[in-house]
C-alpha atoms as a PDB file:
ATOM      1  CA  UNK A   1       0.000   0.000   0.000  1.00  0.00           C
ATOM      2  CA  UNK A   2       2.581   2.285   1.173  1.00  0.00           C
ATOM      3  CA  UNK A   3       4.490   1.615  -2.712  1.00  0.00           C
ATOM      4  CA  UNK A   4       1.322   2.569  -4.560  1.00  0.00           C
ATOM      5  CA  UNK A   5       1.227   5.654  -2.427  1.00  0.00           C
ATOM      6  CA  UNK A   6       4.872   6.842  -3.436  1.00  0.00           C
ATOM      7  CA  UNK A   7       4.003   5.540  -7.017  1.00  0.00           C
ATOM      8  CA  UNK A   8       0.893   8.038  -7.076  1.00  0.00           C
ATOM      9  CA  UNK A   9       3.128  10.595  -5.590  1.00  0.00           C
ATOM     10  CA  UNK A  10       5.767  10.564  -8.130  1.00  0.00           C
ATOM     11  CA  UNK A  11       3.665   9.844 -11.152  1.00  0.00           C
ATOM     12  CA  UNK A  12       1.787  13.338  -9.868  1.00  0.00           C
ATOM     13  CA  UNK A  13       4.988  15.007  -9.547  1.00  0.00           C
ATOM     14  CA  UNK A  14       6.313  14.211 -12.730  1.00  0.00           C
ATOM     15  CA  UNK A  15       2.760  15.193 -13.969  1.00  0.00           C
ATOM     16  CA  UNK A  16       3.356  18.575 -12.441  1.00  0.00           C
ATOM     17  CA  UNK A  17       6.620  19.652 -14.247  1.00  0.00           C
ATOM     18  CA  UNK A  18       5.389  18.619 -17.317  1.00  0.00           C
ATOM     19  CA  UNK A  19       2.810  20.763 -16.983  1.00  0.00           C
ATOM     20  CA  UNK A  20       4.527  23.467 -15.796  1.00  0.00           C
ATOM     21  CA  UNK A  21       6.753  22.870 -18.349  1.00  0.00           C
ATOM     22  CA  UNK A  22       4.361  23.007 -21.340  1.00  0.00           C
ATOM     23  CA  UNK A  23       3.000  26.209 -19.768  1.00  0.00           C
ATOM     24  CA  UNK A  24       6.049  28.212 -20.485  1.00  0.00           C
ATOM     25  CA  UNK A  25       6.404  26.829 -23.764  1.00  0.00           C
ATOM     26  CA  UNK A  26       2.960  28.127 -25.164  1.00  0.00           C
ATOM     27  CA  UNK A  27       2.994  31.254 -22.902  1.00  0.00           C
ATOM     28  CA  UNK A  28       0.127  29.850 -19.907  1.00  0.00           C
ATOM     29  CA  UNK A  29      -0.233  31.337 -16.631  1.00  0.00           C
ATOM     30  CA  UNK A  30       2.073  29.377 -14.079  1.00  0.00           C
ATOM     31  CA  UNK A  31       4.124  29.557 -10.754  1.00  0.00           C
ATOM     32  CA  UNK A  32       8.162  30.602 -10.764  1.00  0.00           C
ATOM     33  CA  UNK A  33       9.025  27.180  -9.508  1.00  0.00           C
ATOM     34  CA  UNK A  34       7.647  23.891 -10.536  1.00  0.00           C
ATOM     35  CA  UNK A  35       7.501  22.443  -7.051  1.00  0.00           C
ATOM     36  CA  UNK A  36       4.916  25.382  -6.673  1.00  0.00           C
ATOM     37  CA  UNK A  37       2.961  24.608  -9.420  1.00  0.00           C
ATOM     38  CA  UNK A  38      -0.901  23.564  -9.133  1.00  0.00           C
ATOM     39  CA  UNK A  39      -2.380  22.381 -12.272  1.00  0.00           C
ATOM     40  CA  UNK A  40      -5.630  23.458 -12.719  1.00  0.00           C
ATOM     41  CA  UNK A  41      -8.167  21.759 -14.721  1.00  0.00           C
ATOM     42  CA  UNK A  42      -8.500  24.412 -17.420  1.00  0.00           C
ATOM     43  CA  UNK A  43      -5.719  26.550 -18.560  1.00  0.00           C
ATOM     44  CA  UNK A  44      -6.024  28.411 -21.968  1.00  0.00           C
ATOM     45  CA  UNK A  45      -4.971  31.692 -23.563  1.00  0.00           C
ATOM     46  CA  UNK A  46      -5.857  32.955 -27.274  1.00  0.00           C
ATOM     47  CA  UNK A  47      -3.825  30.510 -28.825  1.00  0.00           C
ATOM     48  CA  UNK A  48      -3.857  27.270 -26.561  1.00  0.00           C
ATOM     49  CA  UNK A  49      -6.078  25.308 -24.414  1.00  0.00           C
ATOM     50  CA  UNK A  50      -4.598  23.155 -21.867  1.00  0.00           C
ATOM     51  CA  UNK A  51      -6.633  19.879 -20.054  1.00  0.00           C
ATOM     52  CA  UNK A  52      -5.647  18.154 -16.779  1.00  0.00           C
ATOM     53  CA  UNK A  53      -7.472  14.584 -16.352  1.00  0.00           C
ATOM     54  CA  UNK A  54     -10.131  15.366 -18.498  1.00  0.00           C
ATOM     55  CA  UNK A  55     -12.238  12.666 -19.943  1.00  0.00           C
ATOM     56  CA  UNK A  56     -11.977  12.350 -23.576  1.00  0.00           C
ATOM     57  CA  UNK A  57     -14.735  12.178 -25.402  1.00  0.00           C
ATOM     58  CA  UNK A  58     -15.466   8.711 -27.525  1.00  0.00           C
ATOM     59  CA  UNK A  59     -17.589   7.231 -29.965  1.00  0.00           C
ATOM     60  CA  UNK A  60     -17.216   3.860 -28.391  1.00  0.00           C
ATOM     61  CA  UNK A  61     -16.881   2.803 -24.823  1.00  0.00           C
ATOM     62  CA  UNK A  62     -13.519   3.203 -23.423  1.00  0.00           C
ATOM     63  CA  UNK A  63     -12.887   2.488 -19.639  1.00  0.00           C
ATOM     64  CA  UNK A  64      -9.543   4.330 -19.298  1.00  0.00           C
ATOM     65  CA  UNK A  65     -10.000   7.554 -21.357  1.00  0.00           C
ATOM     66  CA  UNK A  66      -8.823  10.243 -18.391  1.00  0.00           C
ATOM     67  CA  UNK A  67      -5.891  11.704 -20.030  1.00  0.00           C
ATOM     68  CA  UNK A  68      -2.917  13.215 -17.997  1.00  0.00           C
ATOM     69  CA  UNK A  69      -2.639  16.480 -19.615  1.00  0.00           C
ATOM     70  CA  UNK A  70      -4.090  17.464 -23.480  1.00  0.00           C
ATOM     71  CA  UNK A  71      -2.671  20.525 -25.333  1.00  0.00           C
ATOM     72  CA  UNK A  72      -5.261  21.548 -27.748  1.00  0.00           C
ATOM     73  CA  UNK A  73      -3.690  23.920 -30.822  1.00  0.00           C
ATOM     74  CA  UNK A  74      -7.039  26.779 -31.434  1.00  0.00           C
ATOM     75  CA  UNK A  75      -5.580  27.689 -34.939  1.00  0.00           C
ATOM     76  CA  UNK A  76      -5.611  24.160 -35.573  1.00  0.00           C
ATOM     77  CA  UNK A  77      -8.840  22.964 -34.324  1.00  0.00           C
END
C-alpha cells in the first residue's frame, strides 16, 4: 500500500513539471518554480487550451480515457 502511495506521488509530480513545463512553452499562466505549481483543470490563452485529467470524449466505450494532460492547438482545431 505504502508503494502505490509513493508511485501516485511521483507519477503526480512528474505530472506537475510537465505541466509546468508546457506552460512556459505556449505562454500559460504558471508559478516561478515547478515544485509550486498547481495544475488546474483548465488553462487556456488565445492561442492554446490546456486539459488536466479530463475525460476524452469517444464514440465507443472506453474504460480508461482520463488523459494526464491534453494541449489543444485553437488555430488548428
Amino acid at each position: 500500500m505504502l508503494a502505490q502511495r509513493e508511485y501516485k506521488r511521483r507519477h503526480d509530480n512528474v505530472a506537475r513539471y510537465v505541466h509546468w513545463r508546457l506552460c512556459e512553452k505556449y505562454k500559460l499562466d504558471r508559478t516561478n518554480k515547478w515544485y509550486d505549481h498547481k495544475p488546474e483543470g483548465v488553462v487556456e490563452n488565445v492561442n492554446y487550451k490546456m486539459l488536466v485529467d479530463a475525460m476524452i470524449q469517444c464514440d465507443k466505450k472506453i474504460e480508461a480515457r482520463k488523459s494526464d494532460i491534453v494541449l489543444e492547438d485553437k488555430k488548428r482545431s
